[in-house]
C-alpha atoms as a PDB file:
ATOM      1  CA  UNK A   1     -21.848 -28.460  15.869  1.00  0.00           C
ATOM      2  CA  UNK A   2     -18.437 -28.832  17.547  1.00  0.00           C
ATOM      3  CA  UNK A   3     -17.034 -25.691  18.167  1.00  0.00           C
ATOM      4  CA  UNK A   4     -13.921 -24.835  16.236  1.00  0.00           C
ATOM      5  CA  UNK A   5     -14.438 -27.119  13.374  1.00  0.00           C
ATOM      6  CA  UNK A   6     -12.981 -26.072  10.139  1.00  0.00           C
ATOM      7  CA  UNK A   7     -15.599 -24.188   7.842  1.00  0.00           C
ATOM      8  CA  UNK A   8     -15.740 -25.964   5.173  1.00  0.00           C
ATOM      9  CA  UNK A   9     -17.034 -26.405   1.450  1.00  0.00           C
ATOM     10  CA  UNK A  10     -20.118 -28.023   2.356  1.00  0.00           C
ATOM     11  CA  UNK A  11     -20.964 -25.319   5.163  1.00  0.00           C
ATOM     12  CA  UNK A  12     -20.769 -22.747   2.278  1.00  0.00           C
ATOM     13  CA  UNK A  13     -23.320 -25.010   0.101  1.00  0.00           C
ATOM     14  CA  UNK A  14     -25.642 -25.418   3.259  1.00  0.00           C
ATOM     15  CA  UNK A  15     -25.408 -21.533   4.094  1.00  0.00           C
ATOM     16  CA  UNK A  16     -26.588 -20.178   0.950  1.00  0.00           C
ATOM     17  CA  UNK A  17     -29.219 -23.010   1.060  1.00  0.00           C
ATOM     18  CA  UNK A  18     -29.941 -21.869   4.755  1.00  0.00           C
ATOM     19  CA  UNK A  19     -29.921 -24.965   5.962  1.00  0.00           C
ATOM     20  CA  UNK A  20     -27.159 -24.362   8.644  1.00  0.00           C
ATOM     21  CA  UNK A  21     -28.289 -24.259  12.457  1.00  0.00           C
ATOM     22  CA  UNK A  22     -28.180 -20.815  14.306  1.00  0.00           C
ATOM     23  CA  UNK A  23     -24.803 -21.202  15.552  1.00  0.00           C
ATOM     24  CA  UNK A  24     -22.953 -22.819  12.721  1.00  0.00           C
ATOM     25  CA  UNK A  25     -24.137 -19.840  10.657  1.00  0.00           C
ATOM     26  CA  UNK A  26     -22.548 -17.514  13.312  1.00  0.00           C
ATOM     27  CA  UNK A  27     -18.992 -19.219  12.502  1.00  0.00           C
ATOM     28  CA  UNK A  28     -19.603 -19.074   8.742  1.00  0.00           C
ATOM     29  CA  UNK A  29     -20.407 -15.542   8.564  1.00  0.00           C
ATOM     30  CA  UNK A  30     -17.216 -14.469  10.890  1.00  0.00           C
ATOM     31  CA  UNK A  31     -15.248 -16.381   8.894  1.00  0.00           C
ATOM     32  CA  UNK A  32     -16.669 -15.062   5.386  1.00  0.00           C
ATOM     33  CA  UNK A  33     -15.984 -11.499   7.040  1.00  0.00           C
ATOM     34  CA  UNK A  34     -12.397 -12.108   7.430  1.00  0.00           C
ATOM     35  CA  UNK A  35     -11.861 -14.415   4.059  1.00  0.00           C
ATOM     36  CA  UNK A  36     -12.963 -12.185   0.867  1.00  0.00           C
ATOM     37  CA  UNK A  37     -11.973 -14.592  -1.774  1.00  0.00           C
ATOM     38  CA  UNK A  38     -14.500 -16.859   0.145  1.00  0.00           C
ATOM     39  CA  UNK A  39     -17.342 -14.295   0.959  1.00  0.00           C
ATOM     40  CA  UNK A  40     -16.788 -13.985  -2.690  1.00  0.00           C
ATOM     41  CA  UNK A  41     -17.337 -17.231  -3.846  1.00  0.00           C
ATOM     42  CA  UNK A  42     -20.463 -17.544  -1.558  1.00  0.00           C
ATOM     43  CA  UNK A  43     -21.954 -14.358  -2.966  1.00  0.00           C
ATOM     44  CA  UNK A  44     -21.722 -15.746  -6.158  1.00  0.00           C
ATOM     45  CA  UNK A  45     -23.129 -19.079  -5.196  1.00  0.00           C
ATOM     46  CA  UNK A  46     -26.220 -17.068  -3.510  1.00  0.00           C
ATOM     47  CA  UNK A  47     -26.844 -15.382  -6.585  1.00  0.00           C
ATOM     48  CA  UNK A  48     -26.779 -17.938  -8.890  1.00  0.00           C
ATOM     49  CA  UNK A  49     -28.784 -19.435  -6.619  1.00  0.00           C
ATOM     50  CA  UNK A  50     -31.111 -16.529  -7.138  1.00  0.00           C
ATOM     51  CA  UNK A  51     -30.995 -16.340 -11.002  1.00  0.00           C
ATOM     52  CA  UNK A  52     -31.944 -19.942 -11.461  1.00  0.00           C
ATOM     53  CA  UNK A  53     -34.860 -19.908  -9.122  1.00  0.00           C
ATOM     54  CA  UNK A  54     -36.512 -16.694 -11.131  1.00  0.00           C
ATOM     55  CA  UNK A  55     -35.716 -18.467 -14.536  1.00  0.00           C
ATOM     56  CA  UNK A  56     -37.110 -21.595 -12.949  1.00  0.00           C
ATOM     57  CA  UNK A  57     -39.816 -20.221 -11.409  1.00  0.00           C
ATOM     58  CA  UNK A  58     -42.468 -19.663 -14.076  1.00  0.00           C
ATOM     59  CA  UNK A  59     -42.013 -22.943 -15.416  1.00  0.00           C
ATOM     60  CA  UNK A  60     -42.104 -24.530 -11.725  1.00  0.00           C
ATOM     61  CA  UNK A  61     -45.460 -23.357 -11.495  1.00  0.00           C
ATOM     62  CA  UNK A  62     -46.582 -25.373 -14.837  1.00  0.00           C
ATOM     63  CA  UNK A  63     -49.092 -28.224 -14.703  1.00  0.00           C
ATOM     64  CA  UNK A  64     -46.899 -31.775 -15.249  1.00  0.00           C
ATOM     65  CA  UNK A  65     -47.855 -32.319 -18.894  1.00  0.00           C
ATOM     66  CA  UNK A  66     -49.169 -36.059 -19.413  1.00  0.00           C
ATOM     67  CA  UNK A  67     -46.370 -37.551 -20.930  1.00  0.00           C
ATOM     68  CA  UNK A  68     -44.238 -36.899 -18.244  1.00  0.00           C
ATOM     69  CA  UNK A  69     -46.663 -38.632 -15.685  1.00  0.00           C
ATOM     70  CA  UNK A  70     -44.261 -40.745 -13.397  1.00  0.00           C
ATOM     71  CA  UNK A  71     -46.223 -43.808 -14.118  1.00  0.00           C
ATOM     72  CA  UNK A  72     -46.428 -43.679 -17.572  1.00  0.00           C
ATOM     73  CA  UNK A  73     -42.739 -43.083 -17.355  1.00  0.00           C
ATOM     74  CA  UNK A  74     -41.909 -46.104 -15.574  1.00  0.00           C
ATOM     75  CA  UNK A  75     -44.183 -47.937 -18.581  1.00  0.00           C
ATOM     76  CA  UNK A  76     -42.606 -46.485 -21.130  1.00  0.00           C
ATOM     77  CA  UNK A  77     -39.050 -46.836 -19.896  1.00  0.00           C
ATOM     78  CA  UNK A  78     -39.526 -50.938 -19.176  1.00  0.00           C
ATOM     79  CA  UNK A  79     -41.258 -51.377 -22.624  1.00  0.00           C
ATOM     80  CA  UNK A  80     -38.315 -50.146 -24.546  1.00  0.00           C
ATOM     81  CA  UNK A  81     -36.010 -52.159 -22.119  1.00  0.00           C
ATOM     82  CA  UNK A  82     -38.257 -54.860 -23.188  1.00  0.00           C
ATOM     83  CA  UNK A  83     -37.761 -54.885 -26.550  1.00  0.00           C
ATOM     84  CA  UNK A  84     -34.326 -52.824 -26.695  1.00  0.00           C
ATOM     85  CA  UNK A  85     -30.872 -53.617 -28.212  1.00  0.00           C
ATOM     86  CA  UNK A  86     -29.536 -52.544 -24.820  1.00  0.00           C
ATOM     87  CA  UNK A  87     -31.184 -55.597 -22.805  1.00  0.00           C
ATOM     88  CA  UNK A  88     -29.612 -57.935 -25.266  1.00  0.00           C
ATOM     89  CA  UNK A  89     -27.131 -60.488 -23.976  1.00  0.00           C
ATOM     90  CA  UNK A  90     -23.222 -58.350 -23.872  1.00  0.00           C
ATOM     91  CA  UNK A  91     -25.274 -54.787 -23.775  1.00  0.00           C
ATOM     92  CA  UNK A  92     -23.751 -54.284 -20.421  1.00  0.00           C
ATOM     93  CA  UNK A  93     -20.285 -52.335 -22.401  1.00  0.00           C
ATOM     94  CA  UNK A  94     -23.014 -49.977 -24.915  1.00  0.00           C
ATOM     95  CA  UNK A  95     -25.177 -48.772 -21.830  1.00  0.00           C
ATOM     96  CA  UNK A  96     -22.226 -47.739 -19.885  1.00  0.00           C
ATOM     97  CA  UNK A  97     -21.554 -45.914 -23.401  1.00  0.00           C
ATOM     98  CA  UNK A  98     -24.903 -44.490 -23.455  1.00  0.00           C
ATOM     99  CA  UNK A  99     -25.029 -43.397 -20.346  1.00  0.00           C
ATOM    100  CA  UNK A 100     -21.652 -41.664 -20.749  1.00  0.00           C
ATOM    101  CA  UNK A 101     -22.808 -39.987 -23.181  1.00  0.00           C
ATOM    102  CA  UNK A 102     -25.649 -38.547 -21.930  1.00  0.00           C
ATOM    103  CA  UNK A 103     -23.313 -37.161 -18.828  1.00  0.00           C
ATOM    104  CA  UNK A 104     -21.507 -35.243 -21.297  1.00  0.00           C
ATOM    105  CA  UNK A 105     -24.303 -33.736 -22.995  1.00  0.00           C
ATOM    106  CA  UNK A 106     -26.175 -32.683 -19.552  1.00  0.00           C
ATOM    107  CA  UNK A 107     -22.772 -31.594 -18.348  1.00  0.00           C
ATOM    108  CA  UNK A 108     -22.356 -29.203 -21.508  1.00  0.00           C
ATOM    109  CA  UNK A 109     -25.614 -27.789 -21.366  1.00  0.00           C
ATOM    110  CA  UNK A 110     -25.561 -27.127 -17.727  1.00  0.00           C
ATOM    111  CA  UNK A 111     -22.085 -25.480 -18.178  1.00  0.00           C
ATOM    112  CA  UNK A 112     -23.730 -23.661 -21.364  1.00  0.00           C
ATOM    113  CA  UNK A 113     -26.274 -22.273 -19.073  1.00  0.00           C
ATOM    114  CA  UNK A 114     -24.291 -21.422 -16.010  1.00  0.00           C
ATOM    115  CA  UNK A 115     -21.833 -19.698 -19.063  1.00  0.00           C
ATOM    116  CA  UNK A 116     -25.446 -17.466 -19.555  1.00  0.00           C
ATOM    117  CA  UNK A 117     -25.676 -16.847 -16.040  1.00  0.00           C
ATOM    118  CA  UNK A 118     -22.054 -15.763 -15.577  1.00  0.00           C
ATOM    119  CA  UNK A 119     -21.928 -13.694 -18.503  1.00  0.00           C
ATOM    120  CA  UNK A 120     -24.788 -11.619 -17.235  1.00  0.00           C
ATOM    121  CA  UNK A 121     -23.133 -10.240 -14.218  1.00  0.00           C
ATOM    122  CA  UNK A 122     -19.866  -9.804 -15.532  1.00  0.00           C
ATOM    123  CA  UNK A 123     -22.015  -7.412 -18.128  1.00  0.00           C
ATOM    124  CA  UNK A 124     -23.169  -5.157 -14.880  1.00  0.00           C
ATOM    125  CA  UNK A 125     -22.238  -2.179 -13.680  1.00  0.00           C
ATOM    126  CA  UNK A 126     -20.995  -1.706 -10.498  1.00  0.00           C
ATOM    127  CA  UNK A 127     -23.703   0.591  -9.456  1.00  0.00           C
ATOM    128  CA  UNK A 128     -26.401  -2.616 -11.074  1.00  0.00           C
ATOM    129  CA  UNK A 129     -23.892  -5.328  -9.262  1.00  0.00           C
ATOM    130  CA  UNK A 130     -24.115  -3.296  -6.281  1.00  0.00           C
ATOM    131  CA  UNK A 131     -27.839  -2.641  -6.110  1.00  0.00           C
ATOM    132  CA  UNK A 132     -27.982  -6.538  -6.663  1.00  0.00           C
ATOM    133  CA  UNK A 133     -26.347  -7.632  -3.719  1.00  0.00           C
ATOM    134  CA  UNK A 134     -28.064  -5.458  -1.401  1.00  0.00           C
ATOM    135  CA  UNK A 135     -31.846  -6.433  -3.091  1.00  0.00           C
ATOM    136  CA  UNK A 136     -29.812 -10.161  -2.447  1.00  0.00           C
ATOM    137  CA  UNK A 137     -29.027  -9.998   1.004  1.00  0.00           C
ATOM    138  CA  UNK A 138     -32.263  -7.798   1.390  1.00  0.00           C
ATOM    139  CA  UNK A 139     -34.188 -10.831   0.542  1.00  0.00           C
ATOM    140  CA  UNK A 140     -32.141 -13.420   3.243  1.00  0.00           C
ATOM    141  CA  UNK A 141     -32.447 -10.972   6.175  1.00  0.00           C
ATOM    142  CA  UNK A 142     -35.064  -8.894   5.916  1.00  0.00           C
ATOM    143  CA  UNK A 143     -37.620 -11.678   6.228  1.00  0.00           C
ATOM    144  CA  UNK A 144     -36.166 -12.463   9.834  1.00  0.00           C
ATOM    145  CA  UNK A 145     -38.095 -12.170  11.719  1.00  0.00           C
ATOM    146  CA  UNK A 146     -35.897 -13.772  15.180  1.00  0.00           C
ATOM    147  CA  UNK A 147     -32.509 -11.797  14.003  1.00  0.00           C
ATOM    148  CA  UNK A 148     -32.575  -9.974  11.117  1.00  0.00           C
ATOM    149  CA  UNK A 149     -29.443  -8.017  12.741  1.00  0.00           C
ATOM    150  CA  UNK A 150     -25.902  -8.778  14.409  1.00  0.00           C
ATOM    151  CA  UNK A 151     -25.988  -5.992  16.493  1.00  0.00           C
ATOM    152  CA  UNK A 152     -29.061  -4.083  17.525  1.00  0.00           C
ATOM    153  CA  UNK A 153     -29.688  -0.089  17.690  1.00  0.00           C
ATOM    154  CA  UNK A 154     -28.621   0.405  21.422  1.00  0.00           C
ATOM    155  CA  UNK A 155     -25.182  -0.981  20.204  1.00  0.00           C
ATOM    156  CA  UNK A 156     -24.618   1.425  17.311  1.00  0.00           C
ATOM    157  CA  UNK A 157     -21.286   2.556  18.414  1.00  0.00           C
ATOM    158  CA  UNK A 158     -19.546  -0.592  18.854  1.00  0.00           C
ATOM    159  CA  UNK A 159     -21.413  -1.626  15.601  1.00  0.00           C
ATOM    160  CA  UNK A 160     -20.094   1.226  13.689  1.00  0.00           C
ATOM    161  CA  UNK A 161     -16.222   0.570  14.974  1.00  0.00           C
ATOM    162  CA  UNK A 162     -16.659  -3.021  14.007  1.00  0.00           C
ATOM    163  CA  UNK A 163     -17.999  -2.363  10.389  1.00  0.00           C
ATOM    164  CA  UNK A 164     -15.448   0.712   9.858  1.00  0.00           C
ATOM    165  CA  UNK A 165     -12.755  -2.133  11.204  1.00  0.00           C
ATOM    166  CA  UNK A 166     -13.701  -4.549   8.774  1.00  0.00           C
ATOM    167  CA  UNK A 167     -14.288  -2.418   5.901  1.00  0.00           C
ATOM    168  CA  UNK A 168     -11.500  -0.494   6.199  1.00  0.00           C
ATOM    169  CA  UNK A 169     -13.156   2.524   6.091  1.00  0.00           C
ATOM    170  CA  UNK A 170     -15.178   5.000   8.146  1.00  0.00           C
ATOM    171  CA  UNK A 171     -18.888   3.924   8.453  1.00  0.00           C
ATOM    172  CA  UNK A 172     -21.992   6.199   9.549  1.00  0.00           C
ATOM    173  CA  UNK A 173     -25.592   5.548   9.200  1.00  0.00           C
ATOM    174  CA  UNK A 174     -28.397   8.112   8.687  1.00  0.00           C
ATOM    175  CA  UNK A 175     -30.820   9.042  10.778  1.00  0.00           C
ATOM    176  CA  UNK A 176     -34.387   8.477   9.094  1.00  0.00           C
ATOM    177  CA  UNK A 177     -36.507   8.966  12.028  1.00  0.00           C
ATOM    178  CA  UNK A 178     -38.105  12.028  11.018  1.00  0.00           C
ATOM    179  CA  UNK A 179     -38.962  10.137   7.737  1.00  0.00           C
ATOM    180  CA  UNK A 180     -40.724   7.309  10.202  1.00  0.00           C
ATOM    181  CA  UNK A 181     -38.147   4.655  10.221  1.00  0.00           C
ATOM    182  CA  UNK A 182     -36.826   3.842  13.491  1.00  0.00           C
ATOM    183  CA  UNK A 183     -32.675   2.070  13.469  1.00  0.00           C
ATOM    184  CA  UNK A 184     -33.031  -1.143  13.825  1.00  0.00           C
ATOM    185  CA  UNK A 185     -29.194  -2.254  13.694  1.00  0.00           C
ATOM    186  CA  UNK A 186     -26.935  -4.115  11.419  1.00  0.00           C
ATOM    187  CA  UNK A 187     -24.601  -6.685  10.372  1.00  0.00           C
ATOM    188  CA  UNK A 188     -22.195  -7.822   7.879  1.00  0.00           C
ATOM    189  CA  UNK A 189     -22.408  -9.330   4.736  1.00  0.00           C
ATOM    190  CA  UNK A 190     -20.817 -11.485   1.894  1.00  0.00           C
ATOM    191  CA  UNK A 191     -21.138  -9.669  -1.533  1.00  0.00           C
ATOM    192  CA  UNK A 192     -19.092 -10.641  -4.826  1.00  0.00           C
ATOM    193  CA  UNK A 193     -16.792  -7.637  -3.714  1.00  0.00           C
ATOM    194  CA  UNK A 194     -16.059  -8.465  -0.212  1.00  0.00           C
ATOM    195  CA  UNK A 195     -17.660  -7.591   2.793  1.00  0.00           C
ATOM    196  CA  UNK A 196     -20.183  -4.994   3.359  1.00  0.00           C
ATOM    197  CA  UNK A 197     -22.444  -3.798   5.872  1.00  0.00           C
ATOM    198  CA  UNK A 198     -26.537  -4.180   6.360  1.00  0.00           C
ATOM    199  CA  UNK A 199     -28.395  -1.415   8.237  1.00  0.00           C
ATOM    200  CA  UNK A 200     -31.664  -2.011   8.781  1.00  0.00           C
ATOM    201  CA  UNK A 201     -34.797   0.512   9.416  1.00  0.00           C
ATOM    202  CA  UNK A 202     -38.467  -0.155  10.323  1.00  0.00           C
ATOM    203  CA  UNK A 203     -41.367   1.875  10.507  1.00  0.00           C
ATOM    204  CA  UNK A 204     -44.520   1.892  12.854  1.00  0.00           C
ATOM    205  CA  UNK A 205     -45.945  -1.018  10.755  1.00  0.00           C
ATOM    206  CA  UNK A 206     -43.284  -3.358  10.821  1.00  0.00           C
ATOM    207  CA  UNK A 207     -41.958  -2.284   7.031  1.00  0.00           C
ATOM    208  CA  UNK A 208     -38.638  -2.618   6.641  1.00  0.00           C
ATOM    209  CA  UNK A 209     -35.979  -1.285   4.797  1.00  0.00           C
ATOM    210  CA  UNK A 210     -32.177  -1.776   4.314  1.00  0.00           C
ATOM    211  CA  UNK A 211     -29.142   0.284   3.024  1.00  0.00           C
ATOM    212  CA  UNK A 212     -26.095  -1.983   1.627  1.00  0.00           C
ATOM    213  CA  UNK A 213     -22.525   0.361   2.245  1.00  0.00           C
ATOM    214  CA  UNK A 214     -19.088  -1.561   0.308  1.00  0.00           C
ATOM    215  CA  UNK A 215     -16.299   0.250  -0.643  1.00  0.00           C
ATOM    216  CA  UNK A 216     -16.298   0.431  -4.407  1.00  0.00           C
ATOM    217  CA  UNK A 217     -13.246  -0.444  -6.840  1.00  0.00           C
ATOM    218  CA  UNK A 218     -13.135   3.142  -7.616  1.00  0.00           C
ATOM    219  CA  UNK A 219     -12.838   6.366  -6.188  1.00  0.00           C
ATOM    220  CA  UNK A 220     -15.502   9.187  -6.660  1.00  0.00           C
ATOM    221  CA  UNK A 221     -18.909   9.748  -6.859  1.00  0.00           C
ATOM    222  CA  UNK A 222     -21.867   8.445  -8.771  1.00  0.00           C
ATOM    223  CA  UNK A 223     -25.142   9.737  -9.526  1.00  0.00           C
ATOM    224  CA  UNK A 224     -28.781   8.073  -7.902  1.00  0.00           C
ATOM    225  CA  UNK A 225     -30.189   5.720 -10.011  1.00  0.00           C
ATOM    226  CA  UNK A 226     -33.253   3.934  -9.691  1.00  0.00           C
ATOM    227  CA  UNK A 227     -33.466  -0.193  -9.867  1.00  0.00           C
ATOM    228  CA  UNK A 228     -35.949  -2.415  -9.417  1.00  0.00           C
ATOM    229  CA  UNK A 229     -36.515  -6.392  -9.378  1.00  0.00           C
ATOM    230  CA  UNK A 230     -40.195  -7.632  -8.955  1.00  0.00           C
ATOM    231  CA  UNK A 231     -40.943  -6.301  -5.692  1.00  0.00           C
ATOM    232  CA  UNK A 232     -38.191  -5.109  -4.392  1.00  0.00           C
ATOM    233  CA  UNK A 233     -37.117  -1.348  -5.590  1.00  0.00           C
ATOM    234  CA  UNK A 234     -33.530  -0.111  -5.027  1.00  0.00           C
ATOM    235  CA  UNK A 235     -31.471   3.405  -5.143  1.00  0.00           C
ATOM    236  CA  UNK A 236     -27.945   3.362  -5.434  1.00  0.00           C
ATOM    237  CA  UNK A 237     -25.435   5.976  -5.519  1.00  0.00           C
ATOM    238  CA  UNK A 238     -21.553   6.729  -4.732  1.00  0.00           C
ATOM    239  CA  UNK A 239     -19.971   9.172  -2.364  1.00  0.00           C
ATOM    240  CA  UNK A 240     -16.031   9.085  -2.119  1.00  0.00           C
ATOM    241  CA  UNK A 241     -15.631   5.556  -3.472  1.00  0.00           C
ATOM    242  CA  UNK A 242     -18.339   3.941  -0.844  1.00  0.00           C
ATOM    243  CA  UNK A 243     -21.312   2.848  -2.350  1.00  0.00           C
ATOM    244  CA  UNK A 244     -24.743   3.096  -0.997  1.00  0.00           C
ATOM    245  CA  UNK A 245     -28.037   0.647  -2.487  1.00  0.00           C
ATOM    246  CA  UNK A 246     -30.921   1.609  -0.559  1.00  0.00           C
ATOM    247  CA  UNK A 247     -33.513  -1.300  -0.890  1.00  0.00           C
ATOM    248  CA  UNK A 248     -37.441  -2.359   0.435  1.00  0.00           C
ATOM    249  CA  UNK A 249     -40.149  -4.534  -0.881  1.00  0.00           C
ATOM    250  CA  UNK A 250     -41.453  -0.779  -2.456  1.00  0.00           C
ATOM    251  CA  UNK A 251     -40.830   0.750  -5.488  1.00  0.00           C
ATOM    252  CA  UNK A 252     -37.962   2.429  -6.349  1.00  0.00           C
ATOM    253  CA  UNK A 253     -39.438   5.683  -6.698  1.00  0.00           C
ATOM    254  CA  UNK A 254     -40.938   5.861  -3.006  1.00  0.00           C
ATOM    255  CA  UNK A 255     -37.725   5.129  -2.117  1.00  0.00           C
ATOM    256  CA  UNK A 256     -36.243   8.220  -3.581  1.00  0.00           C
ATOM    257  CA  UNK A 257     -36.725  10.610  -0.837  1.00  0.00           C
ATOM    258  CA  UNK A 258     -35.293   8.366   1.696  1.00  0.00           C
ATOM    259  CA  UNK A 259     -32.319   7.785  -0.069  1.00  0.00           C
ATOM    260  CA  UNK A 260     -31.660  11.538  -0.911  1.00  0.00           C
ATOM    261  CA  UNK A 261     -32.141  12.094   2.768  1.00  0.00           C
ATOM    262  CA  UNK A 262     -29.529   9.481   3.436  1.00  0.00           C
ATOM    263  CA  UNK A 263     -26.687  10.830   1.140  1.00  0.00           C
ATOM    264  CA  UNK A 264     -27.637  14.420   2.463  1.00  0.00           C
ATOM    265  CA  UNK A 265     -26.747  13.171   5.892  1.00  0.00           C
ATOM    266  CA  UNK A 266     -23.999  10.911   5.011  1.00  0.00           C
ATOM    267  CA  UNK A 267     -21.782  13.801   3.370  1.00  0.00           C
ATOM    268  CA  UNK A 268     -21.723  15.686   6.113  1.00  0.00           C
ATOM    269  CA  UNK A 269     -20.910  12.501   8.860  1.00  0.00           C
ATOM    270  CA  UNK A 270     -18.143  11.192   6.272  1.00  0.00           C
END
């Protein structure tokens, strides 16, 4: 990649997708971190990303049923050209017709079912939306196994500056070591709400977990609650108008302790 090159629509496509190289994803992400609107629109590509691959998923994992066998297909497809009105002499105006047509109807049903997907989050809470992008950005990073931070442990200060910076408000992490989870570091994220920051934990088995901090839209406090999405369990609370989702491939419940541990420590640093 040349460096300096505009980011561009087709970078944001190709980084939810992953399929951008190491340090083309470096210029993305600094450039989400300073563009909301954009890290925006990227967070909402990645999770309708998400959404369609669950809904997709069980029926990805179907057997091809027999009619749909490719070569049977290709049969049945030239026999009707065969004997259709289409292949008739002049038939070249009604396929473009037909085939029109058939754009419009895919198009309305694919904008019927994004409609489903959209509709969805809008009907969130913010405590839900944020627990979402955390388990989101959980799933991205935390599988990393080469740099699953920006900025590592030993760095935590200048780490901390540069969230606070970017956030725009004073960041501190909690110290879960006497719970068995050693500070890994962090990094910053896109989320539908602007940027936020990813700090990462493991323990003496390589287990990892995460805590997602965003301002919210609001002001105050919010109670724990308890989420969870397949295997990944979340808790999420408020504290001052910045909102915490604690999130690992466990179940929300284990998680519990941790995360009261967490806000215990984070009153008294914030």
């Amino acid at each position: 990649m040349n460096p300096g090159r505009p980011i561009t629509e087709e970078d944001f496509q190709a980084y939810v997708d992953h399929a951008l190289d190491e340090r083309r994803q470096e210029e993305v992400e600094e450039y989400l971190s300073t563009h909301p609107d954009a890290a925006r629109r990227v967070a909402a590509y990645a999770a309708q990303r998400q959404a369609l691959r669950a809904a997709l998923a069980p029926i990805a994992e179907e057997p091809v049923p027999d009619r749909l066998n490719l070569a049977r297909l290709i049969e049945a497809r030239q026999h009707r050209q065969a004997h259709s009105w289409l292949s008739a002499p002049g038939a070249g105006l009604w396929r473009n017709i037909a085939a029109a047509v058939a754009l419009v109807l895919i198009g309305g049903a694919g904008g019927w079912s994004m409609h489903g997907i959209t509709a969805g989050k809008a009907s969130m809470n913010p405590e839900s939306m944020l627990t979402q992008e955390a388990m989101d950005n959980y799933r991205v990073y935390a599988a990393d196994a080469v740099r699953p931070v920006e900025m590592h442990a030993g760095e935590q200060e200048q780490l901390l500056r540069w969230v606070s910076q970017r956030l725009d408000r004073k960041v501190a992490v909690p110290d879960l070591s006497a719970s068995g989870y050693r500070f890994m570091g962090g990094r910053l994220v896109a989320t539908a709400h602007g940027p936020g920051a990813m700090f990462f934990y493991d323990d003496s088995s390589g287990n990892r977990i995460a805590m997602l901090v965003r301002p919210m839209k609001q002001d105050g406090d919010a109670p724990m609650t308890e989420h969870q999405k397949d295997d990944v369990g979340g808790v999420t609370w408020c504290n001052r108008g910045m909102g915490y989702s604690l999130v690992a491939d466990a179940s929300a419940q284990a998680l519990h302790p941790l995360a009261d541990e967490a806000r215990r420590q984070l009153r008294t640093k914030i």
